[in-house]
PDB file of N, CA and C in Angstrom:
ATOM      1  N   UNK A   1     108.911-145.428 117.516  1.00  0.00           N
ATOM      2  CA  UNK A   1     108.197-144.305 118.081  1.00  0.00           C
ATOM      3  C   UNK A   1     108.501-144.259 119.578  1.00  0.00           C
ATOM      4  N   UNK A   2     108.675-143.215 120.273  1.00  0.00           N
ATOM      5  CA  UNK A   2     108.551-142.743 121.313  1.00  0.00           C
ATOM      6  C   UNK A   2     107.425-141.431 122.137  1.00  0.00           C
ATOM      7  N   UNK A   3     107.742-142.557 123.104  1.00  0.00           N
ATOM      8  CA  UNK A   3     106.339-141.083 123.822  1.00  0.00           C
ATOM      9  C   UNK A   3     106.930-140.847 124.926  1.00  0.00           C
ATOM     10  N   UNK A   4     107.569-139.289 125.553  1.00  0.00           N
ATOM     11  CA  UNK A   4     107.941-138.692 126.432  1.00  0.00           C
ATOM     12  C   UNK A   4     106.843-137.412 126.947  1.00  0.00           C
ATOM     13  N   UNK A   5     107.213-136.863 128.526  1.00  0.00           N
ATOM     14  CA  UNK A   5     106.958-136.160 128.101  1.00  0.00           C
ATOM     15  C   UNK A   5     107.817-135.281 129.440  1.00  0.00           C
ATOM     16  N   UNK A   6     107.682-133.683 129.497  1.00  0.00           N
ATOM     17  CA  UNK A   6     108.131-133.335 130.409  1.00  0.00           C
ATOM     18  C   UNK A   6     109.317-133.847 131.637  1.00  0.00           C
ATOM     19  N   UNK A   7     108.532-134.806 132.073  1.00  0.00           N
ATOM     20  CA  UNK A   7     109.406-135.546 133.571  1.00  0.00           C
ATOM     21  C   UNK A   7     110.279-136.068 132.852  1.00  0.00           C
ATOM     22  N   UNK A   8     110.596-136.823 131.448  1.00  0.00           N
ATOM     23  CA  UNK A   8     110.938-137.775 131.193  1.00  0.00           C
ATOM     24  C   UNK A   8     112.855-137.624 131.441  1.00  0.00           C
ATOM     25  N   UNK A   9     113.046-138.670 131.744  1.00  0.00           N
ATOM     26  CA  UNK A   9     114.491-138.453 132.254  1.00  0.00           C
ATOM     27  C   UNK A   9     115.327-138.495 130.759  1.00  0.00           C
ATOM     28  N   UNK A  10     116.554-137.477 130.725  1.00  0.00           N
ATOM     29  CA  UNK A  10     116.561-137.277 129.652  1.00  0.00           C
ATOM     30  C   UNK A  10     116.177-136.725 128.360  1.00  0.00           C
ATOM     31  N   UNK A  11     115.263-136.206 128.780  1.00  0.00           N
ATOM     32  CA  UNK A  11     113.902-135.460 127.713  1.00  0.00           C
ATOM     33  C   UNK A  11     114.620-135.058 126.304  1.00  0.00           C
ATOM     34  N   UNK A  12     115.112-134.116 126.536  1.00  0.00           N
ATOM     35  CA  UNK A  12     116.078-133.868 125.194  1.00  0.00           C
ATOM     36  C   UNK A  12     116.761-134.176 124.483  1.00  0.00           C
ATOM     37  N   UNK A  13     117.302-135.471 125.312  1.00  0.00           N
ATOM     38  CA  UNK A  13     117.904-136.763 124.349  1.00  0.00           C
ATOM     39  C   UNK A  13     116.877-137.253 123.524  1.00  0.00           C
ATOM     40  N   UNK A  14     115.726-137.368 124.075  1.00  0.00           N
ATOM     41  CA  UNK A  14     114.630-138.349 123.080  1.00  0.00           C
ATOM     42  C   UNK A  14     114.527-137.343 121.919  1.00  0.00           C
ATOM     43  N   UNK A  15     114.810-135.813 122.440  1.00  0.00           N
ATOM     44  CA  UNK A  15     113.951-135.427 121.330  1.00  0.00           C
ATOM     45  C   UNK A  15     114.500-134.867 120.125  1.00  0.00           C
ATOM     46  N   UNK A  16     116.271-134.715 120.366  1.00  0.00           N
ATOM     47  CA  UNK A  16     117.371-134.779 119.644  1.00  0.00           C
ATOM     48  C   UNK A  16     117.076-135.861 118.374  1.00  0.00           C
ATOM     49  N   UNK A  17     116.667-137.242 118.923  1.00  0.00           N
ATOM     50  CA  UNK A  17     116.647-138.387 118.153  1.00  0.00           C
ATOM     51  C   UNK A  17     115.204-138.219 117.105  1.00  0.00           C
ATOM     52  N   UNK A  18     114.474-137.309 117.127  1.00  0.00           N
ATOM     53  CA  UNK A  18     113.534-137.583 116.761  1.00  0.00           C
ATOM     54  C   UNK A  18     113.534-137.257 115.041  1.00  0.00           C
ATOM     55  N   UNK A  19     113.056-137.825 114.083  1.00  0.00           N
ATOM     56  CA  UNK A  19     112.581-137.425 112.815  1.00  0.00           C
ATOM     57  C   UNK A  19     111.511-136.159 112.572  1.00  0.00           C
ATOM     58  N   UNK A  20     110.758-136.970 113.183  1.00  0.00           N
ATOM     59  CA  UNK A  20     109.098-136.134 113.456  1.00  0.00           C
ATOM     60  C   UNK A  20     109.166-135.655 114.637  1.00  0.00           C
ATOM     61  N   UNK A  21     108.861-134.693 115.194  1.00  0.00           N
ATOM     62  CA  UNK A  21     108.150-134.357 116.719  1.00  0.00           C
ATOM     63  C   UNK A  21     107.341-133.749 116.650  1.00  0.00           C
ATOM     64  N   UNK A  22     106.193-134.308 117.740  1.00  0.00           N
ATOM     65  CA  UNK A  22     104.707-133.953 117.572  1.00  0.00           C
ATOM     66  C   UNK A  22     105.145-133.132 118.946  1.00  0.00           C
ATOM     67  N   UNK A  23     104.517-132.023 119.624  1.00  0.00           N
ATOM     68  CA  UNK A  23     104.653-131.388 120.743  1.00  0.00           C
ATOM     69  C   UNK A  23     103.309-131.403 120.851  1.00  0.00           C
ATOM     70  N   UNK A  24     102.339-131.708 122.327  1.00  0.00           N
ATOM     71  CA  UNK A  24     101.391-130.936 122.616  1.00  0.00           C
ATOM     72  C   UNK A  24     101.558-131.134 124.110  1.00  0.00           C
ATOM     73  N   UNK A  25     102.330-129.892 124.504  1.00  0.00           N
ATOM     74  CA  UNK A  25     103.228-129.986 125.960  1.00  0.00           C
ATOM     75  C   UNK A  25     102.047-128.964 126.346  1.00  0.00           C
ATOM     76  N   UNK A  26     101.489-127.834 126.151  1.00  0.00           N
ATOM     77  CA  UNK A  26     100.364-127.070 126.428  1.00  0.00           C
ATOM     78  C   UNK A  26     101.238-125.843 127.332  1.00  0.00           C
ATOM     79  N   UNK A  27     102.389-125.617 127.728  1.00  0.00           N
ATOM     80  CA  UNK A  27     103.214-124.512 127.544  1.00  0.00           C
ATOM     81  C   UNK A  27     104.186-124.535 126.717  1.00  0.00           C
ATOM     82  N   UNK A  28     103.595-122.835 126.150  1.00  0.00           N
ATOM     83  CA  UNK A  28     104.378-122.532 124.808  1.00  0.00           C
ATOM     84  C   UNK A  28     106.248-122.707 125.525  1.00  0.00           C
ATOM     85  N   UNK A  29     107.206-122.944 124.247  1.00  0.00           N
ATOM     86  CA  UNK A  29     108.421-122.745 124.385  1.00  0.00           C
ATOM     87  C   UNK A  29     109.258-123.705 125.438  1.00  0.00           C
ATOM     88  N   UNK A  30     108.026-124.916 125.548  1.00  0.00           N
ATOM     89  CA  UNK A  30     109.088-126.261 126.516  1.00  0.00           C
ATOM     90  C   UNK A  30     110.274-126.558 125.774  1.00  0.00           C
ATOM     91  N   UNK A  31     109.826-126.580 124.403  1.00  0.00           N
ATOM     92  CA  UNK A  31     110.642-127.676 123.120  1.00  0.00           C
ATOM     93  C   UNK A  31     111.770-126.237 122.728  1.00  0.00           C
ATOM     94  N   UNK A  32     113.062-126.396 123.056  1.00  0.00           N
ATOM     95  CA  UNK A  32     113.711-125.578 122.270  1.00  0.00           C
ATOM     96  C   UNK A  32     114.751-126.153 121.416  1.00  0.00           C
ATOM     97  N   UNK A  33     115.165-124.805 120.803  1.00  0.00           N
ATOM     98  CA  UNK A  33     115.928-125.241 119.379  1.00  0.00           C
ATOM     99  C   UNK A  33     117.138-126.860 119.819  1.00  0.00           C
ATOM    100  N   UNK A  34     117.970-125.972 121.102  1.00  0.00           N
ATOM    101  CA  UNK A  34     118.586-127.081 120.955  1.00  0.00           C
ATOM    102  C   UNK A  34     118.464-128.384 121.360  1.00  0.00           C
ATOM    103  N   UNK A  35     116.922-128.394 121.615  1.00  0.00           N
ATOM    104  CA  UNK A  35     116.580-129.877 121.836  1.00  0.00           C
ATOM    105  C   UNK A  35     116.448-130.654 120.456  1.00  0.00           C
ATOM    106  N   UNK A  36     116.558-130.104 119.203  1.00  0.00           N
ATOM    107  CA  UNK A  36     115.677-130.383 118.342  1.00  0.00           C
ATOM    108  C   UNK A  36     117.227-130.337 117.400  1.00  0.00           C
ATOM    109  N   UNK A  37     117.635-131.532 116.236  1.00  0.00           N
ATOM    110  CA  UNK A  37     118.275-131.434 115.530  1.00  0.00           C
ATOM    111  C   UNK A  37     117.898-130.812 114.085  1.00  0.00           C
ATOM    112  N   UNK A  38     118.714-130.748 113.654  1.00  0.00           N
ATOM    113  CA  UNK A  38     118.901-130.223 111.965  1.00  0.00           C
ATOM    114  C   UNK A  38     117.634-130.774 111.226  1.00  0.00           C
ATOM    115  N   UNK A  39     116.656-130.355 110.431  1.00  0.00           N
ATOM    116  CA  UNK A  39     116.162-131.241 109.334  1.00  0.00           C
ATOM    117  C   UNK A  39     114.933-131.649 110.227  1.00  0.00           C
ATOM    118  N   UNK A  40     114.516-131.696 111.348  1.00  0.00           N
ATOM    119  CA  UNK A  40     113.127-132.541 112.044  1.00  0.00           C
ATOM    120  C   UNK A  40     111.616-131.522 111.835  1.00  0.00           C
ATOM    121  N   UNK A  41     111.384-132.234 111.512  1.00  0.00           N
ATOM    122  CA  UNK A  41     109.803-132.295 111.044  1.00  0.00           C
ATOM    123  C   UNK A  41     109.396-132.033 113.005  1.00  0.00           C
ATOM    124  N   UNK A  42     108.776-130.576 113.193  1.00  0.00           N
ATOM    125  CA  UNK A  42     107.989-130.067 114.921  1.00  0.00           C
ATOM    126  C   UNK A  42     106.836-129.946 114.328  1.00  0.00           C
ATOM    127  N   UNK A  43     105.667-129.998 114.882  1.00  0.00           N
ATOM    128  CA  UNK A  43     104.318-130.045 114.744  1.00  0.00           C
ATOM    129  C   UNK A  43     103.881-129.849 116.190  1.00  0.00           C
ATOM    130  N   UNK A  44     103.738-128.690 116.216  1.00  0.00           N
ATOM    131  CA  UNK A  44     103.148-128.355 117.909  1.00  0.00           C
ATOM    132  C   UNK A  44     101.454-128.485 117.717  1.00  0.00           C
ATOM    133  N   UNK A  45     101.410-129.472 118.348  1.00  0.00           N
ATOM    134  CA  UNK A  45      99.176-129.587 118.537  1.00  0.00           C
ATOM    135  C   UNK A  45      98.518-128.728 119.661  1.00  0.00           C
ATOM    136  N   UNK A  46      99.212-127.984 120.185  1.00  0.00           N
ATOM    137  CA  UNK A  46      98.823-127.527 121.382  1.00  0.00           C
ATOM    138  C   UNK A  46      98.292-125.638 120.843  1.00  0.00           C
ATOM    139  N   UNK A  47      97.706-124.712 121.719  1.00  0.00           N
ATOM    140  CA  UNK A  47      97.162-124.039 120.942  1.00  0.00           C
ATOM    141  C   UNK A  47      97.757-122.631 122.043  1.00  0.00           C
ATOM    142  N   UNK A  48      98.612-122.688 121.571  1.00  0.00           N
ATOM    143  CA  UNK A  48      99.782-121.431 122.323  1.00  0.00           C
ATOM    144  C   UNK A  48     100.069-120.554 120.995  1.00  0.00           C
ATOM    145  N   UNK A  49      99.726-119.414 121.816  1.00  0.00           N
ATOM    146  CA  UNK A  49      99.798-118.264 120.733  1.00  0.00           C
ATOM    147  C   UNK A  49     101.287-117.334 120.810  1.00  0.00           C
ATOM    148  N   UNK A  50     102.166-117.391 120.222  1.00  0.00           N
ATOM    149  CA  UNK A  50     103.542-116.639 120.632  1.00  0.00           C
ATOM    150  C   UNK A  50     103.548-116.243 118.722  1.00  0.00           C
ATOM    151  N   UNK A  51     104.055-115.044 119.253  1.00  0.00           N
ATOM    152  CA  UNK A  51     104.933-114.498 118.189  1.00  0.00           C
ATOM    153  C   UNK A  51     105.980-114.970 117.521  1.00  0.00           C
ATOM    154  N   UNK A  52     106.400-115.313 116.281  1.00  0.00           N
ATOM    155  CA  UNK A  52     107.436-116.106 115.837  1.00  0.00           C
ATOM    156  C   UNK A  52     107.444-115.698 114.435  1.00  0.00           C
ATOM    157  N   UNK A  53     108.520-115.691 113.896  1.00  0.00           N
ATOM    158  CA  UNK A  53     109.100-115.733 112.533  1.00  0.00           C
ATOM    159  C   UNK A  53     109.031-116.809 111.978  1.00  0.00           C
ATOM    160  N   UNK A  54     109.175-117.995 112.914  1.00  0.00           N
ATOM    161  CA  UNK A  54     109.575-119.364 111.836  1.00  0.00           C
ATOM    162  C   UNK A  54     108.336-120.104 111.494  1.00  0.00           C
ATOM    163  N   UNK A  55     108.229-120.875 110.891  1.00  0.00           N
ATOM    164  CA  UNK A  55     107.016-122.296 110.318  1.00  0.00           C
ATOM    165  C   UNK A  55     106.455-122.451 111.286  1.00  0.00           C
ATOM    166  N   UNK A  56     105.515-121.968 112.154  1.00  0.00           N
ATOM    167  CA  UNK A  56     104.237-122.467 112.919  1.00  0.00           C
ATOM    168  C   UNK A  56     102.833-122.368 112.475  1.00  0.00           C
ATOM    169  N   UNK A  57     102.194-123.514 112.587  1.00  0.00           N
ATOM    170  CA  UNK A  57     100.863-123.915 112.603  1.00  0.00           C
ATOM    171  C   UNK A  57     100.174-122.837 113.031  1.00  0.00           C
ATOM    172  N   UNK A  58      99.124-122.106 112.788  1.00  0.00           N
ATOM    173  CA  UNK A  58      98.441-121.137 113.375  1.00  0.00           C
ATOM    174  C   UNK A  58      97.333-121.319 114.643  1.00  0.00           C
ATOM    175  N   UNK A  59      97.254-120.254 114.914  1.00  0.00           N
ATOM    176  CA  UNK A  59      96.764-120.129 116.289  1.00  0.00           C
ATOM    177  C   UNK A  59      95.606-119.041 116.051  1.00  0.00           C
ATOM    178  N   UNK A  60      94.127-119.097 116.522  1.00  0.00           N
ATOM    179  CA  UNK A  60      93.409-120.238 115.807  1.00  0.00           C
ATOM    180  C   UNK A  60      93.383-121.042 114.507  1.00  0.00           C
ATOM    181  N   UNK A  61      93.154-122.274 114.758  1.00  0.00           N
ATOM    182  CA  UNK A  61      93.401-123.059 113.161  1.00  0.00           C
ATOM    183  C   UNK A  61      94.035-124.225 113.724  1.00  0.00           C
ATOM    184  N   UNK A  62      95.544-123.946 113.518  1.00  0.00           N
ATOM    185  CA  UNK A  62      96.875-125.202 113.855  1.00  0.00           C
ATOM    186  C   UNK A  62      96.277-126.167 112.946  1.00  0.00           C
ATOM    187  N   UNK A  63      96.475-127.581 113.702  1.00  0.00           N
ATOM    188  CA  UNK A  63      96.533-129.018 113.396  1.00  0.00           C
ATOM    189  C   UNK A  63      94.707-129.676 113.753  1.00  0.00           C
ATOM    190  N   UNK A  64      93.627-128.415 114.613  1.00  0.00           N
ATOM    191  CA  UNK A  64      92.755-128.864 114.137  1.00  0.00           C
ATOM    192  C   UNK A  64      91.875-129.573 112.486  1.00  0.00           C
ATOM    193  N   UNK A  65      92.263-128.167 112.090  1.00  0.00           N
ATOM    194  CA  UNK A  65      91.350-128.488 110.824  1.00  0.00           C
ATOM    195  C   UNK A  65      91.744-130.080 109.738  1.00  0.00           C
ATOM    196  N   UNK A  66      93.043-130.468 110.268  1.00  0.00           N
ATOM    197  CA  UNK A  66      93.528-131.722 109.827  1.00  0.00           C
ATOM    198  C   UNK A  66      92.770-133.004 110.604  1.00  0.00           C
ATOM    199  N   UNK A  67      93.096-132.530 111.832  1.00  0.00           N
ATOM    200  CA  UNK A  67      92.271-133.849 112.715  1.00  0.00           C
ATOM    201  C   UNK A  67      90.907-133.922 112.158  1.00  0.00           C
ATOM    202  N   UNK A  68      90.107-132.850 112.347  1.00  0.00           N
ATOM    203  CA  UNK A  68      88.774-133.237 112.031  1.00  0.00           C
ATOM    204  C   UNK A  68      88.705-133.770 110.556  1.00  0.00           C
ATOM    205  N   UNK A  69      89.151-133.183 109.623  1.00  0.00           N
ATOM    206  CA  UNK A  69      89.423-133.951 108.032  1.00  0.00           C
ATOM    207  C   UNK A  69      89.275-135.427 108.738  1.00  0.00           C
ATOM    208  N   UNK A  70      90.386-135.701 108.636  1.00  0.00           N
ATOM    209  CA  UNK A  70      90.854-137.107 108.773  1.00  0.00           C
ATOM    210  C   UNK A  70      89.570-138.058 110.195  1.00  0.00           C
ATOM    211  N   UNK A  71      89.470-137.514 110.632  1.00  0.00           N
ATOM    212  CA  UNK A  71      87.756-137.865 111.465  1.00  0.00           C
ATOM    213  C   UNK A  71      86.805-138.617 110.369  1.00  0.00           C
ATOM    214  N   UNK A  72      86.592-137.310 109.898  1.00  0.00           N
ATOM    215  CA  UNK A  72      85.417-137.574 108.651  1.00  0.00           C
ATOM    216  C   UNK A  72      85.757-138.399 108.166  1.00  0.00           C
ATOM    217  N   UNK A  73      86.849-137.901 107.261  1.00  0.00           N
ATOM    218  CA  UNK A  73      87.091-139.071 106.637  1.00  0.00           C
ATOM    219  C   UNK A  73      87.383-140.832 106.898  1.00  0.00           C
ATOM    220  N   UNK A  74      87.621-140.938 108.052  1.00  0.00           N
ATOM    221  CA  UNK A  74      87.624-142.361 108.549  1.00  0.00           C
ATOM    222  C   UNK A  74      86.381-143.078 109.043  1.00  0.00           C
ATOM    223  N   UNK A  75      85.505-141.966 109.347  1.00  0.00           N
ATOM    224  CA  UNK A  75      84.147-142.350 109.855  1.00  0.00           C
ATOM    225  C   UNK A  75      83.492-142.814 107.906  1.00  0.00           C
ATOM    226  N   UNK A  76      83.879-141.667 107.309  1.00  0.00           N
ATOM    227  CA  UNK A  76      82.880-142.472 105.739  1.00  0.00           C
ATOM    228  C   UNK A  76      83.425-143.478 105.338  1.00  0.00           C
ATOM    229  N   UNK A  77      84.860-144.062 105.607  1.00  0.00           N
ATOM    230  CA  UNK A  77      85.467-145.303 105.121  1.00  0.00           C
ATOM    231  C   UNK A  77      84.577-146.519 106.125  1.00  0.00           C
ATOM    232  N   UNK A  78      84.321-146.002 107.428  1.00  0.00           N
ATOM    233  CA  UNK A  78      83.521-147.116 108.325  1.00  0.00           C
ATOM    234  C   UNK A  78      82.497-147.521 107.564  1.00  0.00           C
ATOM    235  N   UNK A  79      81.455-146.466 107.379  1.00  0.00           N
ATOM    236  CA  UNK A  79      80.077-146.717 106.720  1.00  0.00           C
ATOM    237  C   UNK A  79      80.103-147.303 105.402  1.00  0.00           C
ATOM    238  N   UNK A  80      81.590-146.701 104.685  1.00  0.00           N
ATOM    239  CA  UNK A  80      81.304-147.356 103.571  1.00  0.00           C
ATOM    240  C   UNK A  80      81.351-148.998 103.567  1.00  0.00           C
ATOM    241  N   UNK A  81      82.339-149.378 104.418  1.00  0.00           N
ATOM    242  CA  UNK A  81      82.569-151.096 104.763  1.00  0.00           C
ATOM    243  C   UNK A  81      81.500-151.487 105.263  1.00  0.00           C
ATOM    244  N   UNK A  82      80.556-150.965 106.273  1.00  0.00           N
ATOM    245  CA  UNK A  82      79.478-151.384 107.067  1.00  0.00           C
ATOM    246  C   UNK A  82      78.274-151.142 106.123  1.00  0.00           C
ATOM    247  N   UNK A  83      78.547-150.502 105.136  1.00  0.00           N
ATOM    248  CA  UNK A  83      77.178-150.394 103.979  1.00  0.00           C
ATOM    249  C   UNK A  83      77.513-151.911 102.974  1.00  0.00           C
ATOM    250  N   UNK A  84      78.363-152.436 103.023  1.00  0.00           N
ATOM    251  CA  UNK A  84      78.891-153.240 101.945  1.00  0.00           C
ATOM    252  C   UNK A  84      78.591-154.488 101.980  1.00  0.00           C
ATOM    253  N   UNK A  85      78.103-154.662 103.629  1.00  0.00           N
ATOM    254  CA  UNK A  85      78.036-155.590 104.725  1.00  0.00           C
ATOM    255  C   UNK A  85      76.759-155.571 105.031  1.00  0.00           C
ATOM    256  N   UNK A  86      76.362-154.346 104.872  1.00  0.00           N
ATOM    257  CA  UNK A  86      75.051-154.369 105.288  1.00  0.00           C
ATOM    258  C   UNK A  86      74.756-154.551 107.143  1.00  0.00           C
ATOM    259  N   UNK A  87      73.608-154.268 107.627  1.00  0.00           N
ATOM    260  CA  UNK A  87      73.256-154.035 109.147  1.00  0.00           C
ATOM    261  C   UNK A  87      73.323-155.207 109.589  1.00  0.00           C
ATOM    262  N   UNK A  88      73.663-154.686 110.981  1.00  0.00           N
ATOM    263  CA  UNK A  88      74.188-156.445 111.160  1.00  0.00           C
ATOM    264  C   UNK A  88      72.780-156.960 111.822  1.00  0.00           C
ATOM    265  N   UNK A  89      72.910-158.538 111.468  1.00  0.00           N
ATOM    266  CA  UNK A  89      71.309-159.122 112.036  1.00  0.00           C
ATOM    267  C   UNK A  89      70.904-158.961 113.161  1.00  0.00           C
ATOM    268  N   UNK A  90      69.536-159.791 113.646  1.00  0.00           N
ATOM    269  CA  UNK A  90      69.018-159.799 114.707  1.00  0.00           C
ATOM    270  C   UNK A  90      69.715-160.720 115.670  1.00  0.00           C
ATOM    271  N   UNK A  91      69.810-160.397 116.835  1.00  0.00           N
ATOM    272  CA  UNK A  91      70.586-160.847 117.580  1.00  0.00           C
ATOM    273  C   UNK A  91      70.322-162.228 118.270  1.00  0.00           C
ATOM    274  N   UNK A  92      70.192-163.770 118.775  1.00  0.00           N
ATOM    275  CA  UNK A  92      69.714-164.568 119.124  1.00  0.00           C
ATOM    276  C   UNK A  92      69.372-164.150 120.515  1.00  0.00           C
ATOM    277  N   UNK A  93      68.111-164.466 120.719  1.00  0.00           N
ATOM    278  CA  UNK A  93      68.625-164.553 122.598  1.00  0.00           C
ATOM    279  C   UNK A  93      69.120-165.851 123.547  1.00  0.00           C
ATOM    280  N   UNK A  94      69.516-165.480 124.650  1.00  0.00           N
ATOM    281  CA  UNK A  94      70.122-166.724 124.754  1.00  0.00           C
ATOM    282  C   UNK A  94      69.136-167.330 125.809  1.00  0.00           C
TER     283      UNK A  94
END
């Protein structure tokens, strides 16, 4: 994994290399095509509204409604371990 961003020297080299690229640069149209090879998985998190033809996440909507899922859902996996366990005791004093 890599984390760039903007300044990064080279920028478009990193992002040439990438499988996945997550963008949340917060101006639309930093990331262009030819930064980006054949076949990569872009996922812009940022909430820039542009007109486009191709596969973008929507604006309102995007990659929120996933984050918060996955919130929830990690918070009921907590409780469920911490229910299993039960509250934790009284504390000694020292």
């Amino acid at each position: 994994m890599t984390v760039a961003h903007s300044a990064t020297r080279d920028f478009a080299a990193h992002t040439r290399r990438a499988d996945i690229l997550v963008a949340a640069m917060g101006s639309p149209r930093t990331i262009t095509a030819d930064m980006v090879r054949d076949g990569t998985v872009v996922i812009d998190v940022w909430i820039n509204r542009v007109p486009d033809s191709k596969a973008v996440t929507p604006v309102p909507g995007g990659v929120g409604p996933m984050t918060i899922a996955m919130l929830l859902s990690n918070n009921v996996r907590a409780a469920e371990i911490v229910g299993h366990r039960g509250p934790p005791g009284p504390s000694v004093a020292a």
